[in-house]
C-alpha atoms as a PDB file:
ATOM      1  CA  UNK A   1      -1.034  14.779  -4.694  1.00  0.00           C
ATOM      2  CA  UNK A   2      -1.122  17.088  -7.576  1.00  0.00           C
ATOM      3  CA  UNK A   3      -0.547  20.805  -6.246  1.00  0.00           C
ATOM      4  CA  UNK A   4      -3.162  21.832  -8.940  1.00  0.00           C
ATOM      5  CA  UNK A   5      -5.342  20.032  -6.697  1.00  0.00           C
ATOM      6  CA  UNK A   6      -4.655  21.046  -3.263  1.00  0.00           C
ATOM      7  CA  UNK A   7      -3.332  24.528  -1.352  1.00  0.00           C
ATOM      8  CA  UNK A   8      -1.331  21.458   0.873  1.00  0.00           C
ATOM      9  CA  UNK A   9       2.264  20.662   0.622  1.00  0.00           C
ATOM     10  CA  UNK A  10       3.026  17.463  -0.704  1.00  0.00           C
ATOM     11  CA  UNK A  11       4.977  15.269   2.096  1.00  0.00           C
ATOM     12  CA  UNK A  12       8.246  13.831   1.174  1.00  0.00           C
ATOM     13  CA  UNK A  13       9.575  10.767   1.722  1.00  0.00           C
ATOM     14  CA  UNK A  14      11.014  11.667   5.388  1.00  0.00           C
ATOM     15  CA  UNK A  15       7.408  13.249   6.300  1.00  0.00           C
ATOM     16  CA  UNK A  16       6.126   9.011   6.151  1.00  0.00           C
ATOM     17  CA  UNK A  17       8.668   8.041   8.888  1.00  0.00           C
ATOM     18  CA  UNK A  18       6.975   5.430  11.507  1.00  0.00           C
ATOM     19  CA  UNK A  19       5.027   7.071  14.719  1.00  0.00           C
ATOM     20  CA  UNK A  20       5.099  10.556  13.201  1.00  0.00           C
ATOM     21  CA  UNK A  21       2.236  12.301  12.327  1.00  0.00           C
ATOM     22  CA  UNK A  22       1.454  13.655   9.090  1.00  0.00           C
ATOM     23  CA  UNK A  23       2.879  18.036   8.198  1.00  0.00           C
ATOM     24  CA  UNK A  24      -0.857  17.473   6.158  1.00  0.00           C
ATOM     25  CA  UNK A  25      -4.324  16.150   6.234  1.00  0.00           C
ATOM     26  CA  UNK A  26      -5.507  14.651   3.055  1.00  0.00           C
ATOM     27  CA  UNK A  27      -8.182  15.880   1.662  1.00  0.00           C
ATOM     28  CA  UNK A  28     -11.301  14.016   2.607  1.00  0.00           C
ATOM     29  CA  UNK A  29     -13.835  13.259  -0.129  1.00  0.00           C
ATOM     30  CA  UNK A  30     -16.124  10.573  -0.821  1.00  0.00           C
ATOM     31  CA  UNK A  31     -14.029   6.990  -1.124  1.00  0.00           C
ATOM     32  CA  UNK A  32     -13.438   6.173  -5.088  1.00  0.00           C
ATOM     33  CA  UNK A  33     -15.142   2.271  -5.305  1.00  0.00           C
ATOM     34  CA  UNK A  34     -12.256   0.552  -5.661  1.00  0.00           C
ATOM     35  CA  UNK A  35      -8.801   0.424  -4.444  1.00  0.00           C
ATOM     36  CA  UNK A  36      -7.001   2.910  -6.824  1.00  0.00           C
ATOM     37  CA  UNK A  37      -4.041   0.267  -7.221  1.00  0.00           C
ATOM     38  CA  UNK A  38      -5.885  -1.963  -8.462  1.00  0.00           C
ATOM     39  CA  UNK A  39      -7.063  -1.083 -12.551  1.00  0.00           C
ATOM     40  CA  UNK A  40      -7.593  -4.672 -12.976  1.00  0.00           C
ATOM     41  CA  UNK A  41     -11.157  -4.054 -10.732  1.00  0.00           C
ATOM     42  CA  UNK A  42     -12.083  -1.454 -13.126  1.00  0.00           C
ATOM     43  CA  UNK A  43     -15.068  -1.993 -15.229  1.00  0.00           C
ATOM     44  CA  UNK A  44     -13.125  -2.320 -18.648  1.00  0.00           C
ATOM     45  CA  UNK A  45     -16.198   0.118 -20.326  1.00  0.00           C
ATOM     46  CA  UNK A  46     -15.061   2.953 -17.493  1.00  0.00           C
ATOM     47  CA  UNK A  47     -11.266   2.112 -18.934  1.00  0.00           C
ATOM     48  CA  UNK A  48     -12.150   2.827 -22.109  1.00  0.00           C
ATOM     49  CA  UNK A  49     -14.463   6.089 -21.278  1.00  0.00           C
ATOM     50  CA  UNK A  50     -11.283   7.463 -19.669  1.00  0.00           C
ATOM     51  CA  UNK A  51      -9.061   6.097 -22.687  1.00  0.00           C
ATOM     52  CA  UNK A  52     -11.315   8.141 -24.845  1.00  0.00           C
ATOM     53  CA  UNK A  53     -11.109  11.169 -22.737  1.00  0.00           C
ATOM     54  CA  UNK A  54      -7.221  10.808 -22.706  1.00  0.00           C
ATOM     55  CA  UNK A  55      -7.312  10.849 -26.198  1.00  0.00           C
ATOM     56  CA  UNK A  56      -9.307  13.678 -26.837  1.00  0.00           C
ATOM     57  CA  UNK A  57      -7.467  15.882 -23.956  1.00  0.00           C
ATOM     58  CA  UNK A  58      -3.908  15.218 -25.664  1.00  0.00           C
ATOM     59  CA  UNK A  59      -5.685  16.178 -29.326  1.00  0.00           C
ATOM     60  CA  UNK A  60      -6.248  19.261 -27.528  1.00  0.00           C
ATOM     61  CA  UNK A  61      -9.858  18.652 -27.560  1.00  0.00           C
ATOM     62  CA  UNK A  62     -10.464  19.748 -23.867  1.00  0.00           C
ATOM     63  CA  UNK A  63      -9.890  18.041 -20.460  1.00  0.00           C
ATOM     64  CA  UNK A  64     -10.664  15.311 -18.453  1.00  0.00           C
ATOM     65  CA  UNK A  65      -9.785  16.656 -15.463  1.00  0.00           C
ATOM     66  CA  UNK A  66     -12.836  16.578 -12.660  1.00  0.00           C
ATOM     67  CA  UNK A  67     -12.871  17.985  -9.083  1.00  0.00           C
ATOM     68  CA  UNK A  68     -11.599  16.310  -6.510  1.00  0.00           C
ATOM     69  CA  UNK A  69     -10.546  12.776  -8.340  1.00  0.00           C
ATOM     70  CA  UNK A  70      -6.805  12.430  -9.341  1.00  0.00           C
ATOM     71  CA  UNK A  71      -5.759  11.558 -12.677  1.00  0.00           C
ATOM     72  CA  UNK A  72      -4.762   7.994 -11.669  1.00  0.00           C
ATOM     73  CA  UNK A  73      -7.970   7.372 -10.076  1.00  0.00           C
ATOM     74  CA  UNK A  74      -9.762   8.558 -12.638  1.00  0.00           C
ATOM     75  CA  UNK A  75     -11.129   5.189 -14.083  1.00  0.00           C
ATOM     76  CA  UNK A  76     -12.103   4.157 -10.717  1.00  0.00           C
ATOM     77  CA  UNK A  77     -14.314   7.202 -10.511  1.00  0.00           C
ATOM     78  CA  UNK A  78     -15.922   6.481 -13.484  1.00  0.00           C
ATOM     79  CA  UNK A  79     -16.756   2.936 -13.229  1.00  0.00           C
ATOM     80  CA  UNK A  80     -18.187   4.480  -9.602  1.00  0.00           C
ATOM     81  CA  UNK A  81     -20.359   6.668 -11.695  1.00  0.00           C
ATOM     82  CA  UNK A  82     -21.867   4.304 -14.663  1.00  0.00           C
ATOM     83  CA  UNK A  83     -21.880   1.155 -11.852  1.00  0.00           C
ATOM     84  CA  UNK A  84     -24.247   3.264  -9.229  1.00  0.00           C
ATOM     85  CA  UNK A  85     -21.968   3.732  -6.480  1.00  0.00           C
ATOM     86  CA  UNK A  86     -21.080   7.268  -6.811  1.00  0.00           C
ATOM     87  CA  UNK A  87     -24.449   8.787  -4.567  1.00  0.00           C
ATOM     88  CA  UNK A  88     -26.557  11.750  -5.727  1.00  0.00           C
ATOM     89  CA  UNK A  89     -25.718  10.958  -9.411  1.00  0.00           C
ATOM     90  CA  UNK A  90     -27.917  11.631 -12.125  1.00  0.00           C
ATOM     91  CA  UNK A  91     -28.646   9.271 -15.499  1.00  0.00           C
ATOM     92  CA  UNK A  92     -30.763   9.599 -18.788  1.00  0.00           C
ATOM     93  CA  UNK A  93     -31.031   7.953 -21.590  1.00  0.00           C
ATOM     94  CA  UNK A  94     -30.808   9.786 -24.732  1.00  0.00           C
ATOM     95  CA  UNK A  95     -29.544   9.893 -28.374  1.00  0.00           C
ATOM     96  CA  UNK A  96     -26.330  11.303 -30.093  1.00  0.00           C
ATOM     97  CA  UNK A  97     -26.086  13.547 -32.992  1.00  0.00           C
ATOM     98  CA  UNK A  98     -25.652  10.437 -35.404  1.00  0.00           C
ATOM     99  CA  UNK A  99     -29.152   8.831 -33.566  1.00  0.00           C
ATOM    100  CA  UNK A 100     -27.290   6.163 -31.555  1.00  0.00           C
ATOM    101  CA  UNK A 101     -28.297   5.701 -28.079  1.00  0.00           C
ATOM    102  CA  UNK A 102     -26.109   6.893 -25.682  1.00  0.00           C
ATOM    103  CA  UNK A 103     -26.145   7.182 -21.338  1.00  0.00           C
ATOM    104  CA  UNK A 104     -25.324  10.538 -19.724  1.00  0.00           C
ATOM    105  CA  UNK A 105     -24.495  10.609 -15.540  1.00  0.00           C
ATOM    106  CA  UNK A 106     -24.231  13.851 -13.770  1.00  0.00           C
ATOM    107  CA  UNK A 107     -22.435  13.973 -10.515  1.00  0.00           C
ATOM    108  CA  UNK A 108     -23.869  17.131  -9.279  1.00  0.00           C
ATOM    109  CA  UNK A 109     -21.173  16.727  -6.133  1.00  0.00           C
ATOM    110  CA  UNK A 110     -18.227  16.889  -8.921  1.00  0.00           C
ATOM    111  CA  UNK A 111     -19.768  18.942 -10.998  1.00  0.00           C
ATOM    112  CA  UNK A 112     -18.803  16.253 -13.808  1.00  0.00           C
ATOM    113  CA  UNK A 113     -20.282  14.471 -16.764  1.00  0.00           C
ATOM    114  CA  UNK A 114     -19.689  10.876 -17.444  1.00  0.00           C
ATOM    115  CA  UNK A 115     -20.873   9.657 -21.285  1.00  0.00           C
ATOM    116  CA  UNK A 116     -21.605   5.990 -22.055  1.00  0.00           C
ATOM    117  CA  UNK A 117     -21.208   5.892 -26.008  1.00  0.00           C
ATOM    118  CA  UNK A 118     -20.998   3.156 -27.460  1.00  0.00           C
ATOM    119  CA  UNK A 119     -17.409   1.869 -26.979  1.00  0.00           C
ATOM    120  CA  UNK A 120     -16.018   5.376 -26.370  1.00  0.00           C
ATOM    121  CA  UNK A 121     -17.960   7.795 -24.482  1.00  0.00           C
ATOM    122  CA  UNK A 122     -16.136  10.265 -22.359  1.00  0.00           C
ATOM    123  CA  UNK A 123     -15.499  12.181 -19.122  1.00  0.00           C
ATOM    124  CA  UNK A 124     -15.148  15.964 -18.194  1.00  0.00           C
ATOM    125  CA  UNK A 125     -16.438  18.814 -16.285  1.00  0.00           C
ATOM    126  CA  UNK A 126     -18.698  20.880 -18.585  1.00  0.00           C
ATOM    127  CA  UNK A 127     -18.223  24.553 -18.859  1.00  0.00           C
ATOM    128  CA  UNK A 128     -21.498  24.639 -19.217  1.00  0.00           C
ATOM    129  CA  UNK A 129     -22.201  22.766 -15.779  1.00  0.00           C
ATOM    130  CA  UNK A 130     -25.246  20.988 -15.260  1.00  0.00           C
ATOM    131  CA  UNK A 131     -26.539  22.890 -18.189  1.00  0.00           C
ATOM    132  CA  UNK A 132     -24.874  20.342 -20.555  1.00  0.00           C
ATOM    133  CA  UNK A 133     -26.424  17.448 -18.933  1.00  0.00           C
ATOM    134  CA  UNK A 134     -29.894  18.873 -19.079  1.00  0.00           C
ATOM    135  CA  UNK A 135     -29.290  19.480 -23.107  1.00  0.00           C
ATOM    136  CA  UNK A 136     -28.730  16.338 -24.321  1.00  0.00           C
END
């Protein structure tokens, strides 16, 4: 686990000895859809979504990080969110500033914003929160 993440110490390899308990408790949050090994189960539009994001966050052009959902898991989450199996989340349909249609989720448990776009679209937490959503 990323400290950023967690207050708990990451184990090491001697704290996954067999028939001894954990020094931790992982942090329990909703399961991601998918098992997080396994990208190949990933809807290949959430791939790209979180390509996108990656791209933009190494431009310097923000973050992709969102609450709760490691990086590596990240396209799981996502294809969660635009595949309905993330609960509670929110969807409209809307348009871009160049006109093209576009879908916007809002996981109002992560606090996060998931853009369909096309063949990019993109992930993040607004600083805006739910604010952003409601705007476009």
């Amino acid at each position: 686990m990323n400290a950023e993440l967690t207050d708990r110490p990451e184990p090491d390899d001697r704290d996954l000895g067999a028939g001894r308990d954990l020094p931790w408790t992982p942090e329990v949050e909703r399961p991601l859809p998918a098992a997080v090994d396994r990208v190949d189960l990933v809807d290949p539009e959430a791939r790209a979504i979180v390509g996108h994001a990656d791209l933009r966050a190494l431009e310097g052009r923000g973050t992709h990080l969102v609450r709760g959902v490691h990086p590596d898991a990240l396209a799981h989450y996502v294809d969660g969110v635009i595949n309905g199996q993330v609960p509670d989340v929110l969807t409209k349909h809307t348009t871009n500033a160049g006109g093209e249609r576009i879908t916007a989720h809002w996981d109002p448990d992560k606090c996060a914003l998931v853009i369909q776009d096309g063949d990019a679209g993109t992930v993040f937490t607004p600083k805006l929160g739910k604010e952003k959503f409601d705007v476009l």
